[in-house]
PDB file of N, CA and C in Angstrom:
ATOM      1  N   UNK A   1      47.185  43.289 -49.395  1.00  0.00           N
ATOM      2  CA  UNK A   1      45.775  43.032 -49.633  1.00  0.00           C
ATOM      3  C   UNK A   1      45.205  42.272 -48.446  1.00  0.00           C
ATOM      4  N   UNK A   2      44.277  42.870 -47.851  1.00  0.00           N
ATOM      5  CA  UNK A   2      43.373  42.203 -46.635  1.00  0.00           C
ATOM      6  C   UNK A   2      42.958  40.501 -47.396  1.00  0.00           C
ATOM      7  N   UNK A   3      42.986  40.034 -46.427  1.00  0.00           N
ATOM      8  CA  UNK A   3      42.162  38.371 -46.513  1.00  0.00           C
ATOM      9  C   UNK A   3      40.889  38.809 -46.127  1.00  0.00           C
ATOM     10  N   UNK A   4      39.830  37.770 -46.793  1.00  0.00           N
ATOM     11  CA  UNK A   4      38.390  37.701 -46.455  1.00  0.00           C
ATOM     12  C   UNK A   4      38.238  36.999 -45.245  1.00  0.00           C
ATOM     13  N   UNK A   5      37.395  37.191 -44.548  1.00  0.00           N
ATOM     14  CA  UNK A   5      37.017  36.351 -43.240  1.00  0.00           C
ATOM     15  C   UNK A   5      37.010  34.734 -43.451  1.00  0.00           C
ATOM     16  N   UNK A   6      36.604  34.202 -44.656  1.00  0.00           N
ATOM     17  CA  UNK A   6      36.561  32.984 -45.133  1.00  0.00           C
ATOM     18  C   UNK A   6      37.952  32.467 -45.362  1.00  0.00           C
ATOM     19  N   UNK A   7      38.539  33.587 -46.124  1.00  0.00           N
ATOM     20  CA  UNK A   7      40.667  32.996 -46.360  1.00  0.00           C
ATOM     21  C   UNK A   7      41.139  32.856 -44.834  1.00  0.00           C
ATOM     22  N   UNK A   8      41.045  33.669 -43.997  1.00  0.00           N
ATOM     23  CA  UNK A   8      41.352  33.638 -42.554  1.00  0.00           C
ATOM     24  C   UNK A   8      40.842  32.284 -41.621  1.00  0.00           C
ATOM     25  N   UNK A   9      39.648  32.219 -42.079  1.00  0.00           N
ATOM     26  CA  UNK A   9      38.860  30.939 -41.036  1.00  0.00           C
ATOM     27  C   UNK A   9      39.731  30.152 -42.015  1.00  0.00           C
ATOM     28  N   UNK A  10      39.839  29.639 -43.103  1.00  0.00           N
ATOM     29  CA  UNK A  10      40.158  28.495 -43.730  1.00  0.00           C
ATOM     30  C   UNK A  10      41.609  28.542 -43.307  1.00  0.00           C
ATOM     31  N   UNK A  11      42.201  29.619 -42.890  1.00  0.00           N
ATOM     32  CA  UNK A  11      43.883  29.561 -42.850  1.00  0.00           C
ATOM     33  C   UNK A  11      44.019  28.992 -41.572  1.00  0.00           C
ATOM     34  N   UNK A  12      42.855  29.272 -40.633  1.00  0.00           N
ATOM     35  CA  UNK A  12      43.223  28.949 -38.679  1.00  0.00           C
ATOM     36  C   UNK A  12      42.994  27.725 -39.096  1.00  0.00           C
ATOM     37  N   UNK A  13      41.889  27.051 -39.823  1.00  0.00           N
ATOM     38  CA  UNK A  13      41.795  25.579 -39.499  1.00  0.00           C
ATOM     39  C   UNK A  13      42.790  24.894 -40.161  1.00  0.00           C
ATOM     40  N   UNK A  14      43.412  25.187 -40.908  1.00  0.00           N
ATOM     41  CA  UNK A  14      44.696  24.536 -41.816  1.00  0.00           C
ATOM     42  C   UNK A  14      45.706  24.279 -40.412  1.00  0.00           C
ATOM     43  N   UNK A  15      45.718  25.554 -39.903  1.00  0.00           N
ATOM     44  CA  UNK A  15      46.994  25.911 -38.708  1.00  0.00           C
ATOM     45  C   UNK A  15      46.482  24.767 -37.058  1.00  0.00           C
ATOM     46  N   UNK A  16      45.162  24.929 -37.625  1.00  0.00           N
ATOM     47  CA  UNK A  16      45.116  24.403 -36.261  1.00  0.00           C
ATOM     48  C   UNK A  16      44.935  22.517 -36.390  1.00  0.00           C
ATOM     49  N   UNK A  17      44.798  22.161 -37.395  1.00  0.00           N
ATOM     50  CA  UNK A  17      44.558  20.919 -37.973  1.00  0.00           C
ATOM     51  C   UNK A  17      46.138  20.506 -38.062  1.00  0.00           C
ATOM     52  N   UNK A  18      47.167  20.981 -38.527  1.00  0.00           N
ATOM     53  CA  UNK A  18      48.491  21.127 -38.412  1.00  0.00           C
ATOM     54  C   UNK A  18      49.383  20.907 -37.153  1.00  0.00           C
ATOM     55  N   UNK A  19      48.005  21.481 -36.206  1.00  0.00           N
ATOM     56  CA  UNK A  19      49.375  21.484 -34.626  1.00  0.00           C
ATOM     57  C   UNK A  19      50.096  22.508 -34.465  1.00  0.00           C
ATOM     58  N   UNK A  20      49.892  23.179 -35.487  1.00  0.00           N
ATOM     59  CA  UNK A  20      50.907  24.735 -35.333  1.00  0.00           C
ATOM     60  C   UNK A  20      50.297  26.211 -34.417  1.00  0.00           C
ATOM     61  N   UNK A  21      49.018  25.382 -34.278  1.00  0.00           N
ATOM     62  CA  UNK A  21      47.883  26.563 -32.987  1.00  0.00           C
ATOM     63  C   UNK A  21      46.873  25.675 -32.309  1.00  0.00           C
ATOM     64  N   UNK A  22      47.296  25.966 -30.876  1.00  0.00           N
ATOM     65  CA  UNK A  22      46.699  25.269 -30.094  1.00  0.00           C
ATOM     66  C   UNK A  22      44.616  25.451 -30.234  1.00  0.00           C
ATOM     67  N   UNK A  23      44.050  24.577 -29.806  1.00  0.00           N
ATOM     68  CA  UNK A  23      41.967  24.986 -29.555  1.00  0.00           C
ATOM     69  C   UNK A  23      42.045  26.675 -28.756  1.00  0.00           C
ATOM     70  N   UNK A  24      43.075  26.781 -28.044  1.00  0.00           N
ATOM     71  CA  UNK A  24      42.639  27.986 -27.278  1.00  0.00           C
ATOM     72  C   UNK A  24      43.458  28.643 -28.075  1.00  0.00           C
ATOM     73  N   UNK A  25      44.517  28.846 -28.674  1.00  0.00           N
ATOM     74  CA  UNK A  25      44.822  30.027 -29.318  1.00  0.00           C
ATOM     75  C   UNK A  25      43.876  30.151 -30.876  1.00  0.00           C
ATOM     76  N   UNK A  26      43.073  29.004 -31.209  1.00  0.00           N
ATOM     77  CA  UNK A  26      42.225  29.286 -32.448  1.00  0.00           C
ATOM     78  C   UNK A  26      41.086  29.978 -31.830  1.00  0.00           C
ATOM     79  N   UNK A  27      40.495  29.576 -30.963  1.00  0.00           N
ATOM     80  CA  UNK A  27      38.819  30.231 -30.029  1.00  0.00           C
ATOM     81  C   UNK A  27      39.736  32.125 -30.112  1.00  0.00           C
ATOM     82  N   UNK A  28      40.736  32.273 -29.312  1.00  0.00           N
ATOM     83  CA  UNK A  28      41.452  33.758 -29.036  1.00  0.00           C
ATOM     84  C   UNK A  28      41.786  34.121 -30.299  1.00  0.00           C
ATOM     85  N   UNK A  29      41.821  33.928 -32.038  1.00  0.00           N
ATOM     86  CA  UNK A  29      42.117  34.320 -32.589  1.00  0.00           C
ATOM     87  C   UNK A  29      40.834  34.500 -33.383  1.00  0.00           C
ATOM     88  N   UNK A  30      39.638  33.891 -33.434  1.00  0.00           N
ATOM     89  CA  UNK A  30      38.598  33.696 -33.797  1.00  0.00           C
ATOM     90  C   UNK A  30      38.037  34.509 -33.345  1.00  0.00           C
ATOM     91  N   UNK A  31      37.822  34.774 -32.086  1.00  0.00           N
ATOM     92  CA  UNK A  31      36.899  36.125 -31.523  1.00  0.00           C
ATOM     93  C   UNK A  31      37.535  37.034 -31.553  1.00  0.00           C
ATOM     94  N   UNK A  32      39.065  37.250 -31.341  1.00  0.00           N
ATOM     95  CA  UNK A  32      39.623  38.976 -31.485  1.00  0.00           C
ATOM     96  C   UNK A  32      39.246  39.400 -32.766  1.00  0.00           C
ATOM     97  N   UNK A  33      39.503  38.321 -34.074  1.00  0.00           N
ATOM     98  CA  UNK A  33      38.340  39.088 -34.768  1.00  0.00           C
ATOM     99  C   UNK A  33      37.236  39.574 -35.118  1.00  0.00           C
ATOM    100  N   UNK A  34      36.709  38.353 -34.756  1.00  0.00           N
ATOM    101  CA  UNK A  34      35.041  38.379 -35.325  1.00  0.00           C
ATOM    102  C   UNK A  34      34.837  39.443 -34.217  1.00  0.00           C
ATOM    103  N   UNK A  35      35.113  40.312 -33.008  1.00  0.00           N
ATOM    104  CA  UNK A  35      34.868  40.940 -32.151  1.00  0.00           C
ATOM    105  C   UNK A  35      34.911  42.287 -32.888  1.00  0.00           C
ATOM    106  N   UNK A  36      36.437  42.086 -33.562  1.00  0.00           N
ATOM    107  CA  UNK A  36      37.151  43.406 -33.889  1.00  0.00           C
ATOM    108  C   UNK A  36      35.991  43.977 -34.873  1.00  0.00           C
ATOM    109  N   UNK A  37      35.953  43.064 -36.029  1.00  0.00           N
ATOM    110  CA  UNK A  37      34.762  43.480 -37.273  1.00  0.00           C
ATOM    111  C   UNK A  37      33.228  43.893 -36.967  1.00  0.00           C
ATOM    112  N   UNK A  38      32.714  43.165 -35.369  1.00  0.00           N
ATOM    113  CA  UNK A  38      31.707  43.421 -35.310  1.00  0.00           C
ATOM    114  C   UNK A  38      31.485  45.254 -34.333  1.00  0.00           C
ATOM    115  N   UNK A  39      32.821  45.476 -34.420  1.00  0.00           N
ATOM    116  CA  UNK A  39      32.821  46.978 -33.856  1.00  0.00           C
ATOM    117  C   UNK A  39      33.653  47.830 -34.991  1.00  0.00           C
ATOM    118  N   UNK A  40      33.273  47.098 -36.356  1.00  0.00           N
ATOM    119  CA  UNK A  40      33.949  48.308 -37.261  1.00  0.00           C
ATOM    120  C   UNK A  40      35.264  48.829 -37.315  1.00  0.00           C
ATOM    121  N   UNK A  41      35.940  47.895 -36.560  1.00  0.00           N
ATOM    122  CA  UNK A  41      37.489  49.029 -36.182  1.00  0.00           C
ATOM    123  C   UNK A  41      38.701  47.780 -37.404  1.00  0.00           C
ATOM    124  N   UNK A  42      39.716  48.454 -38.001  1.00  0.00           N
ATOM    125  CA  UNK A  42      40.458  47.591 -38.505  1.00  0.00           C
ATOM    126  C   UNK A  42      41.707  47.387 -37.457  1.00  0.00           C
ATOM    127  N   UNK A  43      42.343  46.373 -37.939  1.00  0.00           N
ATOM    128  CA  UNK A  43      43.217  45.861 -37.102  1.00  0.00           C
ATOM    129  C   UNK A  43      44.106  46.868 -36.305  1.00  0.00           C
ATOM    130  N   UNK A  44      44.576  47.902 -37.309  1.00  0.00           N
ATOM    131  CA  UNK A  44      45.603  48.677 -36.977  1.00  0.00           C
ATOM    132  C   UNK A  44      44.526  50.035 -35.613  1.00  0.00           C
ATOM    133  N   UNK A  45      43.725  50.199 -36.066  1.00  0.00           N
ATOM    134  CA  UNK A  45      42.993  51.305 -35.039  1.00  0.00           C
ATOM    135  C   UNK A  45      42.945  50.254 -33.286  1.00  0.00           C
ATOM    136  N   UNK A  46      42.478  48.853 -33.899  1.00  0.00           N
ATOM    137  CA  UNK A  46      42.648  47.738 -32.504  1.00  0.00           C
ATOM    138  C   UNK A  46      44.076  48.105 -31.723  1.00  0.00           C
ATOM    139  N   UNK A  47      44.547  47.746 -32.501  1.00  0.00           N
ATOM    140  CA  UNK A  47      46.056  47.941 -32.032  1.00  0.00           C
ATOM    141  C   UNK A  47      46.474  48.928 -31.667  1.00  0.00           C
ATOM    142  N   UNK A  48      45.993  50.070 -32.077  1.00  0.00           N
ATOM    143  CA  UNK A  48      46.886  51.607 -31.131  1.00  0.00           C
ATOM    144  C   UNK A  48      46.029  51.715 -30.439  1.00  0.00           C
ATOM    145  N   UNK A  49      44.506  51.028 -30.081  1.00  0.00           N
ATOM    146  CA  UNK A  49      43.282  51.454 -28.998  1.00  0.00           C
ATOM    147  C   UNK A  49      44.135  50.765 -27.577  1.00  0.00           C
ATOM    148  N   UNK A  50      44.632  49.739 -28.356  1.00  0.00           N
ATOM    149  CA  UNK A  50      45.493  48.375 -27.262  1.00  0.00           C
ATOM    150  C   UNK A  50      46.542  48.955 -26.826  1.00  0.00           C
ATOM    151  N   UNK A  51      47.190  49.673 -27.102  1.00  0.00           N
ATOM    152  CA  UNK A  51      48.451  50.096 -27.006  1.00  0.00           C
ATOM    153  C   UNK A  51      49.070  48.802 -27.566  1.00  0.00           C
ATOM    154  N   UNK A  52      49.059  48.149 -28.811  1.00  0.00           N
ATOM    155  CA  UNK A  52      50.110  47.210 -29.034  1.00  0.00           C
ATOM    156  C   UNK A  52      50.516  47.547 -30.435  1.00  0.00           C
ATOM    157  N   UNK A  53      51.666  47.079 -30.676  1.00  0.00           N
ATOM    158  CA  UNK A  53      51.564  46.837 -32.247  1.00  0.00           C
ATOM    159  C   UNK A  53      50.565  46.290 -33.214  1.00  0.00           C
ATOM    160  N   UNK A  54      50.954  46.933 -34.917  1.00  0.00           N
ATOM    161  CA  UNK A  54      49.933  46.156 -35.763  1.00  0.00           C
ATOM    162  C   UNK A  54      50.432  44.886 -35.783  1.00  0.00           C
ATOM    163  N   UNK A  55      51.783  44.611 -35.699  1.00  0.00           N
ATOM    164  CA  UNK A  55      52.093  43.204 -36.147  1.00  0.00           C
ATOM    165  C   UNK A  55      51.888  42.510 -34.795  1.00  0.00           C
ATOM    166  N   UNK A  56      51.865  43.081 -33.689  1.00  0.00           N
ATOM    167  CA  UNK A  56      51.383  41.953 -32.551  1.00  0.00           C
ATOM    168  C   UNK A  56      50.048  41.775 -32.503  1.00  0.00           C
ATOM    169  N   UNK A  57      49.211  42.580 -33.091  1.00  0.00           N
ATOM    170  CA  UNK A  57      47.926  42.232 -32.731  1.00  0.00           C
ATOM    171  C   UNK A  57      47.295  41.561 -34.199  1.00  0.00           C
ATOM    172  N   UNK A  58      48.231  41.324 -35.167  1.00  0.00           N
ATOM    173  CA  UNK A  58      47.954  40.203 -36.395  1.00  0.00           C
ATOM    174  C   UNK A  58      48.608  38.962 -36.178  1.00  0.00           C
ATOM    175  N   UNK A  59      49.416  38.529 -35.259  1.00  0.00           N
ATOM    176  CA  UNK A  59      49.864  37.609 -34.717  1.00  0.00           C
ATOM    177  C   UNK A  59      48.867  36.986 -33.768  1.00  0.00           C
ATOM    178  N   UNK A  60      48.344  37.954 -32.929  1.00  0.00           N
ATOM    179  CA  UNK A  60      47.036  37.232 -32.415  1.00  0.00           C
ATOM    180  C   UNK A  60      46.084  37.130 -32.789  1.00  0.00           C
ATOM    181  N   UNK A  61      45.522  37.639 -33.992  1.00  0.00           N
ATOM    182  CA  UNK A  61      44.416  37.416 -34.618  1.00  0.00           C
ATOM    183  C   UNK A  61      45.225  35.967 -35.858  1.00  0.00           C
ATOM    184  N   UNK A  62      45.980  35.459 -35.912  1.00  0.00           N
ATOM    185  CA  UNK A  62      46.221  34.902 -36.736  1.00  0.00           C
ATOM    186  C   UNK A  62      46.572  32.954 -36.059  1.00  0.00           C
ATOM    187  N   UNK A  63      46.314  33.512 -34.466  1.00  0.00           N
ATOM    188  CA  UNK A  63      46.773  32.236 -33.757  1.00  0.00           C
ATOM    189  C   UNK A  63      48.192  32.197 -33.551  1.00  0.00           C
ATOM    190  N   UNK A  64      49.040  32.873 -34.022  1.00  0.00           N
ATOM    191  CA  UNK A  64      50.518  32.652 -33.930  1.00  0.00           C
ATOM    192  C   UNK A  64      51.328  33.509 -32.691  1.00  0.00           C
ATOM    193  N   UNK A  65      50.281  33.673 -31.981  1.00  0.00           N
ATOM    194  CA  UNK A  65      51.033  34.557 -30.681  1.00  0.00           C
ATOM    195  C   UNK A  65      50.486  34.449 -29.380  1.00  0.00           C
ATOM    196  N   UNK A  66      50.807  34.173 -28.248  1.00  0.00           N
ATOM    197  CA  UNK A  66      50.129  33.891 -27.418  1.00  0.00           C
ATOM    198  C   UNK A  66      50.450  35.156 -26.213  1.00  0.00           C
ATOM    199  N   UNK A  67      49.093  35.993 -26.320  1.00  0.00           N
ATOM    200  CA  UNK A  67      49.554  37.218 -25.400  1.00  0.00           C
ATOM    201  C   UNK A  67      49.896  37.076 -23.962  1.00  0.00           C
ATOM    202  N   UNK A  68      50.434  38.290 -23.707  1.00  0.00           N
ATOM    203  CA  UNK A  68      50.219  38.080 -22.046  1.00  0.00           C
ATOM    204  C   UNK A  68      49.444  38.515 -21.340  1.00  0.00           C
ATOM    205  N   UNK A  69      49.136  38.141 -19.999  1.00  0.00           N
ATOM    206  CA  UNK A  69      48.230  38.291 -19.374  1.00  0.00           C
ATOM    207  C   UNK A  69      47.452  39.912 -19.486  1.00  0.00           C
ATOM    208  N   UNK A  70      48.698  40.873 -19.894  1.00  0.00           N
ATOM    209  CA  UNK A  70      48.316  42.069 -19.719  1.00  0.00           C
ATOM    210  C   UNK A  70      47.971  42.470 -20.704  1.00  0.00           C
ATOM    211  N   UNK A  71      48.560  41.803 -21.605  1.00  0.00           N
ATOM    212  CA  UNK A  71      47.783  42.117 -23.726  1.00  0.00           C
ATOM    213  C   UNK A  71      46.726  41.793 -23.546  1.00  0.00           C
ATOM    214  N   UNK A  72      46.537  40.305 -23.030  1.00  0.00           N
ATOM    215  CA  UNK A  72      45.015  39.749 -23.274  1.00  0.00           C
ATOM    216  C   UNK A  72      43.835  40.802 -22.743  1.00  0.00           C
ATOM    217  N   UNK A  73      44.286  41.433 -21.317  1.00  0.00           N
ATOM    218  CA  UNK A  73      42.934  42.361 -20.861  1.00  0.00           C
ATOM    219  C   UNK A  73      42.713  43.461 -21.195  1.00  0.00           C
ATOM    220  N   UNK A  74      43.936  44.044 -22.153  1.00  0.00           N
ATOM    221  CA  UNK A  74      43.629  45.332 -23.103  1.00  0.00           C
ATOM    222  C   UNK A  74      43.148  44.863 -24.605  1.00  0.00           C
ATOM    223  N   UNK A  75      43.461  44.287 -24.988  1.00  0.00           N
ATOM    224  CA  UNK A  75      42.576  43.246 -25.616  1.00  0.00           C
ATOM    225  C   UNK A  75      41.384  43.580 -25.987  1.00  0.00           C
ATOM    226  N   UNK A  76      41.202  42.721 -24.526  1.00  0.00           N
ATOM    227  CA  UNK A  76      39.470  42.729 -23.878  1.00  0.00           C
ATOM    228  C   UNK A  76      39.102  43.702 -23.907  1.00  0.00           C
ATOM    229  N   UNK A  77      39.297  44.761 -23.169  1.00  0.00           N
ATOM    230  CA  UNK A  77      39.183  46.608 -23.140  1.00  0.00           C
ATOM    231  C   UNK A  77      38.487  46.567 -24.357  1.00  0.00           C
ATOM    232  N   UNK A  78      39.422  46.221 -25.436  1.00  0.00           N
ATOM    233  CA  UNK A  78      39.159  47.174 -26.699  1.00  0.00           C
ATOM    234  C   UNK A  78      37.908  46.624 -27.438  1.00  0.00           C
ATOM    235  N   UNK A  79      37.691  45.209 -26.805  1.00  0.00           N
ATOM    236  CA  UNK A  79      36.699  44.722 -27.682  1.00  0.00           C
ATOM    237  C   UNK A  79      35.307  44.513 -26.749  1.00  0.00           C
ATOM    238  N   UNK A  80      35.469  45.366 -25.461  1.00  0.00           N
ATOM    239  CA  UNK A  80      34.090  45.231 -24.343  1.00  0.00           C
ATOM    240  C   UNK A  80      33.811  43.888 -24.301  1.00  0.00           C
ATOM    241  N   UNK A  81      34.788  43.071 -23.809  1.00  0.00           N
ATOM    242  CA  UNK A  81      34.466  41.413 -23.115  1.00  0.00           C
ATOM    243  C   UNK A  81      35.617  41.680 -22.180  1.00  0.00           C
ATOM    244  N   UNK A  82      35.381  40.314 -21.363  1.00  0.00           N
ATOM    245  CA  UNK A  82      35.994  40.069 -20.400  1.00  0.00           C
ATOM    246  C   UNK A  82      37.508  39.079 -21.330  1.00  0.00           C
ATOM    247  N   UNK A  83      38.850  39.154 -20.567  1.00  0.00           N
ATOM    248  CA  UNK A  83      39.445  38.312 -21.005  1.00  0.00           C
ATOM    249  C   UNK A  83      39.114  37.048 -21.213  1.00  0.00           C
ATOM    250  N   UNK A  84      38.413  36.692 -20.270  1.00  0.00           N
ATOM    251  CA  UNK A  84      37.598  34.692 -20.588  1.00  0.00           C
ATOM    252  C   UNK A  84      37.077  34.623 -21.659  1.00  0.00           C
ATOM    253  N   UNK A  85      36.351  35.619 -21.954  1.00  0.00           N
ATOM    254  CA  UNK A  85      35.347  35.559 -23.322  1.00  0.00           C
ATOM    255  C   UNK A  85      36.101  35.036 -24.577  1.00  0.00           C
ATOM    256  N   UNK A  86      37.723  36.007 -24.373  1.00  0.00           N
ATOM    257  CA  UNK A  86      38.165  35.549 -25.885  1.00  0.00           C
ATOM    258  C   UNK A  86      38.584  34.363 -26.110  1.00  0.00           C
ATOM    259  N   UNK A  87      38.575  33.383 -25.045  1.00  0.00           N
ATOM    260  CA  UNK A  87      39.448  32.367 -25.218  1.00  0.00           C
ATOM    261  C   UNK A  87      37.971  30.783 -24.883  1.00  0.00           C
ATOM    262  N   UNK A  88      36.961  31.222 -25.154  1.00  0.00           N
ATOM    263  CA  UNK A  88      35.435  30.367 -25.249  1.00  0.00           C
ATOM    264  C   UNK A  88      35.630  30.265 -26.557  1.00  0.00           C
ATOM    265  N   UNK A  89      34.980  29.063 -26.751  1.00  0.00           N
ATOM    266  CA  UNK A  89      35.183  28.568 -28.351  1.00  0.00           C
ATOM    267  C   UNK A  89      33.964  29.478 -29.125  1.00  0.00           C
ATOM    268  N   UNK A  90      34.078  30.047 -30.636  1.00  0.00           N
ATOM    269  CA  UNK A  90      33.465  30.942 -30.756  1.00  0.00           C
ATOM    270  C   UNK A  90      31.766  30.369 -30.973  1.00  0.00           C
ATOM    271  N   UNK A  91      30.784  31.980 -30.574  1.00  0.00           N
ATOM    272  CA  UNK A  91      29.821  31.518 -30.570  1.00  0.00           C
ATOM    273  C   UNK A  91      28.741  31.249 -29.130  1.00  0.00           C
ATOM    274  N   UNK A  92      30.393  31.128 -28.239  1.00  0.00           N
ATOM    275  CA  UNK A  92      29.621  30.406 -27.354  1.00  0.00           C
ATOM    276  C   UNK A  92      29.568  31.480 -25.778  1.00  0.00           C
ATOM    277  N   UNK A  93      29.947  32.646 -26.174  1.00  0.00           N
ATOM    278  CA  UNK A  93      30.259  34.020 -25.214  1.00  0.00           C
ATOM    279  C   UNK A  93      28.517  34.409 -24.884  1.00  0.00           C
TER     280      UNK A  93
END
């Protein structure tokens, strides 16, 4: 069962209030979604657009993964920003 955008935000700030996800991996997990939803695509279509896995690219939408340089700019690709963008605290692109 999908989480609501609200179970998700409430889960990063638990994680990130915790110490268990750094300000920049919450800003990069915050916009790969809110990016992903605002182009209609679900996680799994993100992820084969990315060439990555579903479970790597719910790891980064979840704060618990920190891509690499070359995930991050296909990433970006998929969501028409620049890699910098995803990692601006959200809001502020």
């Amino acid at each position: 069962m999908a989480m609501k955008a609200r179970e998700v935000n409430g889960a990063l700030e638990r994680l990130w209030a915790d110490g268990k996800v750094t300000r920049t991996g919450y800003n990069l997990a915050r916009n790969v979604r809110w990016l992903r939803l605002r182009y209609g695509l679900s996680a799994a279509e993100a992820a084969s657009r990315a060439r990555i896995s579903y479970p790597t690219w719910r790891t980064i939408e979840a704060g618990t993964r920190w891509p690499s340089a070359e995930v991050l700019e296909r990433v970006a690709e998929v969501l028409h920003v620049s890699p910098g963008v995803l990692l601006l605290p959200p809001g502020r692109s």
